[in-house]
Protein backbone atom coordinates (compact mmCIF):
# COMPACT_ATOMS: atom_id res chain seq x y z
CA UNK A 1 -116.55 -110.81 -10.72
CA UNK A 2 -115.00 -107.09 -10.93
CA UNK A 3 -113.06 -105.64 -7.35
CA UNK A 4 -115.37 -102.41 -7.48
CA UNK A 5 -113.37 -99.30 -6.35
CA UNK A 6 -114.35 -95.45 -5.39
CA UNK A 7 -113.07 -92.23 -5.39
CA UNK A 8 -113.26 -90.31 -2.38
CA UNK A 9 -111.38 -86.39 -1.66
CA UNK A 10 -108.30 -86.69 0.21
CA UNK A 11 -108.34 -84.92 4.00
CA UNK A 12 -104.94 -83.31 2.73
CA UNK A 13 -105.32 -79.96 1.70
CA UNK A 14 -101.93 -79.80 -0.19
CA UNK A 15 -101.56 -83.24 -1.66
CA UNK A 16 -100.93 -82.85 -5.32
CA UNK A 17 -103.44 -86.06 -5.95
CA UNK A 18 -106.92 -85.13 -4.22
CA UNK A 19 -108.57 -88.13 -4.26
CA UNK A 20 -108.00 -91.85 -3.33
CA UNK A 21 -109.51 -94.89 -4.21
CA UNK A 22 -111.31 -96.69 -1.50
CA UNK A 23 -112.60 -100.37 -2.44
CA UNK A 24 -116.52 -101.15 -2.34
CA UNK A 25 -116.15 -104.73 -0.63
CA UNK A 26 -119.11 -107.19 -2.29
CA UNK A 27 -119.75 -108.74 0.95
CA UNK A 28 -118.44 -110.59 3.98
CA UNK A 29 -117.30 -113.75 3.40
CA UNK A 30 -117.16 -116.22 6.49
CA UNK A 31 -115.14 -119.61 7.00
CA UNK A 32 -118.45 -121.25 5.73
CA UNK A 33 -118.50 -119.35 2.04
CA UNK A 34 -114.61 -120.69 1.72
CA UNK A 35 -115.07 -123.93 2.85
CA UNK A 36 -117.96 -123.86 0.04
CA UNK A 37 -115.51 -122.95 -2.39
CA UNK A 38 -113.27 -125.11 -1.56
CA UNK A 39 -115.61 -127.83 -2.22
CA UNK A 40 -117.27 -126.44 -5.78
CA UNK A 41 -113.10 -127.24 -7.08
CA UNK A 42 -112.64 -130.56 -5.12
CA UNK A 43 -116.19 -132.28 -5.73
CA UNK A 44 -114.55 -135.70 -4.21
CA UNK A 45 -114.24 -133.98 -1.51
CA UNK A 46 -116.64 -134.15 1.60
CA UNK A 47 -117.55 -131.22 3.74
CA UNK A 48 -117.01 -133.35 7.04
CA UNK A 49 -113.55 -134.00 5.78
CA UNK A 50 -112.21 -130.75 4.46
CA UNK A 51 -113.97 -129.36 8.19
CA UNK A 52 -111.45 -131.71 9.88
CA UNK A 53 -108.05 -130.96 8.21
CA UNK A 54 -108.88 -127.62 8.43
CA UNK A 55 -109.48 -127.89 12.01
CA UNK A 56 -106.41 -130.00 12.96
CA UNK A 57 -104.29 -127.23 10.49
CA UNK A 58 -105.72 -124.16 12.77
CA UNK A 59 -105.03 -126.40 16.21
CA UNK A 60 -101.08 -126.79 14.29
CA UNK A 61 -100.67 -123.20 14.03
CA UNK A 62 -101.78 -122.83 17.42
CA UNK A 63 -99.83 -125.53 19.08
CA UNK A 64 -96.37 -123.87 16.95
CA UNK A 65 -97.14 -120.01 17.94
CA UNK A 66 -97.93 -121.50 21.78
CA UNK A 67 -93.97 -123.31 21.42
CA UNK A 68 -92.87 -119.45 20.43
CA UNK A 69 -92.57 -120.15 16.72
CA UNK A 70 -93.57 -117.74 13.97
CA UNK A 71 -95.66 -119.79 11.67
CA UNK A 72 -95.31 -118.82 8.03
CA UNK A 73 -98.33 -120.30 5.59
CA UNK A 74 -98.85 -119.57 2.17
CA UNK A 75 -101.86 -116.72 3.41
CA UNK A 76 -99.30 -114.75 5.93
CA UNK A 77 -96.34 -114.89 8.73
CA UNK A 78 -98.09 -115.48 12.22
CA UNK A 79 -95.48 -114.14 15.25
CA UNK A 80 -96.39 -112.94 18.62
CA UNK A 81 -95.11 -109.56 20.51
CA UNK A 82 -96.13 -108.03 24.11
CA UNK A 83 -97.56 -104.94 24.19
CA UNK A 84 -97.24 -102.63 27.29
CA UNK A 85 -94.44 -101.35 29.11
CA UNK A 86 -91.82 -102.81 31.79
CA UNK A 87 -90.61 -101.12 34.78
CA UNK A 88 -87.12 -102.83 34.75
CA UNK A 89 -84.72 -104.81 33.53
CA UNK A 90 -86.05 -107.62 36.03
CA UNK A 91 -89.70 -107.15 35.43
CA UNK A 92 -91.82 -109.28 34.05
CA UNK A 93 -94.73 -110.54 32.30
CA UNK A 94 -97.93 -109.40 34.36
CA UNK A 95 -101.29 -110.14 32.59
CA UNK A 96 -102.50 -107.20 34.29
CA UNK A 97 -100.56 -104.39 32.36
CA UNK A 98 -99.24 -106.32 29.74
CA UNK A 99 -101.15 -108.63 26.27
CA UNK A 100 -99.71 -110.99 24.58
CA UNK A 101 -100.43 -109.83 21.00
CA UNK A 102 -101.08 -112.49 17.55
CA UNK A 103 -99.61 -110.64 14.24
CA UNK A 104 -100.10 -111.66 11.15
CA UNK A 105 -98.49 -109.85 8.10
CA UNK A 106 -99.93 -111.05 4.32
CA UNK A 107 -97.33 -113.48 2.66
CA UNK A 108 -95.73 -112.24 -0.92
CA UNK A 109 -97.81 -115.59 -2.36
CA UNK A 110 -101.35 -114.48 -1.29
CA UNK A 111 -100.43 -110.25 -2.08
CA UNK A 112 -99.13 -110.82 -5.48
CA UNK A 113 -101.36 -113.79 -6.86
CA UNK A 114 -104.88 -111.56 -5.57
CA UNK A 115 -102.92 -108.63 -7.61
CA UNK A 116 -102.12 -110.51 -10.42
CA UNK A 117 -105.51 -111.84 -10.90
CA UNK A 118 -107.46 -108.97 -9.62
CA UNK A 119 -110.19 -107.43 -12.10
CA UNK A 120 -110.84 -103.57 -11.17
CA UNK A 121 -113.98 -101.53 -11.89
CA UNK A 122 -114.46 -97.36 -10.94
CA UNK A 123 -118.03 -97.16 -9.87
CA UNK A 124 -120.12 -94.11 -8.54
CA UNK A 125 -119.72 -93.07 -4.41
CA UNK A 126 -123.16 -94.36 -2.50
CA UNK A 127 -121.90 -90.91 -0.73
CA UNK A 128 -123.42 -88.34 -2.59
CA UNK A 129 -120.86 -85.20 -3.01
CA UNK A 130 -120.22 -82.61 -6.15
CA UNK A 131 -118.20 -84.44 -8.30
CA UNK A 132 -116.12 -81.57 -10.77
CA UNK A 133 -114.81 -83.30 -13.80
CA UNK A 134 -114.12 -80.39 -16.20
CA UNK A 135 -112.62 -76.71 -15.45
CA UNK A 136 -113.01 -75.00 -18.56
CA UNK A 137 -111.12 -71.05 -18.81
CA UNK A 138 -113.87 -69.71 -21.29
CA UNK A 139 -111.22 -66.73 -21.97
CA UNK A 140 -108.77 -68.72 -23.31
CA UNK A 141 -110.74 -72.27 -23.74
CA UNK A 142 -107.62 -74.08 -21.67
CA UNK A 143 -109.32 -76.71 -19.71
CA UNK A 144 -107.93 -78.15 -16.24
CA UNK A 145 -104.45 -76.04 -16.43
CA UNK A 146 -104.99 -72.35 -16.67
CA UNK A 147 -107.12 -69.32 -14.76
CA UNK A 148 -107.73 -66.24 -15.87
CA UNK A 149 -108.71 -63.66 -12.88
CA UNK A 150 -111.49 -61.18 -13.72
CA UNK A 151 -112.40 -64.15 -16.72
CA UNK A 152 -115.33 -66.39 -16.80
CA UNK A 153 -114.75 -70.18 -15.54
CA UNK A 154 -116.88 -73.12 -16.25
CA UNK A 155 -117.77 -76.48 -14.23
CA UNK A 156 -118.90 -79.84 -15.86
CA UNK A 157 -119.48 -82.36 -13.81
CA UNK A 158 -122.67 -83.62 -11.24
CA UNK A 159 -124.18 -82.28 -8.29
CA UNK A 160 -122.51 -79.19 -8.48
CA UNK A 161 -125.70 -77.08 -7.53
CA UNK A 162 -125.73 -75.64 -3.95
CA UNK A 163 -127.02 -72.89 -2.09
CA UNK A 164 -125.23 -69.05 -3.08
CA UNK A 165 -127.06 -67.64 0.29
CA UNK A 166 -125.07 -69.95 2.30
CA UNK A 167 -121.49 -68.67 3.00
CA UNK A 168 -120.40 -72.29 3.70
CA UNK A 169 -122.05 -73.22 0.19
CA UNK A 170 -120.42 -72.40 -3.02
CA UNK A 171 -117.00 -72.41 -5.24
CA UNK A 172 -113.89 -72.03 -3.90
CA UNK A 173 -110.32 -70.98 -4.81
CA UNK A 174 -107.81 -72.90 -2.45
CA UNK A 175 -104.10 -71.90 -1.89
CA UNK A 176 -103.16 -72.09 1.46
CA UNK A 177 -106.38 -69.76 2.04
CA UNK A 178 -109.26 -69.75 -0.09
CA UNK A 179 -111.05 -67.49 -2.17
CA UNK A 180 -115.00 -68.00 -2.70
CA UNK A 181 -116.50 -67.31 -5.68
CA UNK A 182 -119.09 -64.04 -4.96
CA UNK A 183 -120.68 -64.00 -9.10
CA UNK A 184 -121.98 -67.03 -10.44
CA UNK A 185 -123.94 -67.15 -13.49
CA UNK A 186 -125.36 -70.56 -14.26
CA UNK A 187 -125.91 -72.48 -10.98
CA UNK A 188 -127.15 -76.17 -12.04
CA UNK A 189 -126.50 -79.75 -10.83
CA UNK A 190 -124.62 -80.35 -14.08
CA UNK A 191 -122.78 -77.23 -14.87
CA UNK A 192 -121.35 -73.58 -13.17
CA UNK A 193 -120.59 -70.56 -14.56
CA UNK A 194 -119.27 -67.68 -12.68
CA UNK A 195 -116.84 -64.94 -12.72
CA UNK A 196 -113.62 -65.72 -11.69
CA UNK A 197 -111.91 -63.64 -8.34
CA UNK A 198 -108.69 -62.02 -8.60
CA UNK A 199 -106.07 -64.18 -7.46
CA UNK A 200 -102.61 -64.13 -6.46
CA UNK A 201 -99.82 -65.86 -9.03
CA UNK A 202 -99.64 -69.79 -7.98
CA UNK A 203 -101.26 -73.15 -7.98
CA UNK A 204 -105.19 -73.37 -6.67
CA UNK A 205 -107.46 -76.07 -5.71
CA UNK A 206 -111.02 -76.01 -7.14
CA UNK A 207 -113.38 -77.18 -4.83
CA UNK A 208 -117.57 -77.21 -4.76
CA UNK A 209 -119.37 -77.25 -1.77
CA UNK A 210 -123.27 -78.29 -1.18
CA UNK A 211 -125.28 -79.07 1.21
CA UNK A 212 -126.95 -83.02 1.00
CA UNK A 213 -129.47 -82.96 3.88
CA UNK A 214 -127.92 -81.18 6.95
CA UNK A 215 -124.53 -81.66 5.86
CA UNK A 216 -121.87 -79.99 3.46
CA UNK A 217 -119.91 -82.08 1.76
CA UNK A 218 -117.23 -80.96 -1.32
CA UNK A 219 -115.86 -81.94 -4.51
CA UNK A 220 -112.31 -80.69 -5.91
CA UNK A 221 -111.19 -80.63 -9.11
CA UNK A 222 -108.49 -83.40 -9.78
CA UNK A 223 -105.98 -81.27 -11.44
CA UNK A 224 -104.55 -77.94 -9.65
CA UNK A 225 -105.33 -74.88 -11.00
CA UNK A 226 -102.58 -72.03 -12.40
CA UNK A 227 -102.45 -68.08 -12.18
């Protein structure tokens, strides 16, 4: 079975790679499920038994972190800190302003053999948003690099149509501030064309926004944008 990953737009207006991947978890899995596979590997094995050892393990762990050990296991490093502040020097421990906190921190073993083995697929956002895949400069037929102010621009991608009464709606230029788009020619879910504003020299952000229900959400171009 695949890991299946989205992309989502970044919250950081200047950060040369808008979008980050955020993982589309299959499920939950619960001590049950691994105790299951567990046994579909170890058929000699009985349920009863492997419930037991893994029982006693957990009460070892326990009984090691409660004699002020960190416990290191082939899954992570187990160690204990206090968190909350102490008056003094000679203060102590007081359950009532301070917690006795359980870390754990993933061991190299478990990180690098789920990374090793891991099997990634890009699959579409349940989130519906404009999704821009192609900036075309009809002027000079550069796609994703160049802009040509007072030139026509096209937009491939999906979901791109929105509202051109709405002021929040629309295409926008991003440097710093941004520049919305007043002239736009072709308007569908699957393509824009419009008449590029006149912008300043420098690197721009492309960016759709739509409404989807009673809220706007946006799309950006993955590549910035030169005048």
């Amino acid at each position: 079975m695949k890991i299946s990953y989205v992309l989502h737009k970044s919250t950081l207006e200047a950060d040369p790679n808008p979008y980050r991947a955020i993982v589309e978890h299959t499920g939950k899995a619960t001590h049950e499920d691994v105790i299951q596979r567990v046994l579909e590997g170890n058929p000699a094995v009985s349920e009863a038994a492997l419930e037991a050892v893994l029982k006693e393990y957990i009460k070892g762990v326990i009984n090691l972190l409660l004699q002020g050990y960190t416990v290191c296991t082939p899954i992570g490093y187990i160690s204990l800190s206090i968190k909350g502040g102490f008056n003094s020097k000679i203060d102590g421990y007081d359950k009532e302003r301070h917690t006795l906190e359980v870390n754990i921190q993933v061991s190299p073993y478990l990180r690098d053999s789920v990374r090793s083995q891991a099997n990634l697929q890009k699959v579409e956002s349940h989130t519906p948003e404009p999704a821009l895949d192609i900036f075309t400069n009809v002027n000079t037929d550069d796609i994703d690099s160049i802009v040509t102010p007072g030139g026509m621009g096209q937009v491939i991608g999906r979901r791109l149509k929105f509202d051109q009464t709405d002021p929040n709606q629309g295409i926008f230029f991003i440097n710093g501030s941004e520049t919305r788009v007043e002239i736009v020619g072709k308007n569908k879910g699957a393509e824009l064309m419009f008449l590029i504003p006149n912008l300043d020299p420098g690197q721009y952000a492309l960016e759709v926004r739509s409404a989807f229900g009673q809220e706007i959400r946006s799309g950006r171009l993955a590549t910035l944008l030169t005048v």
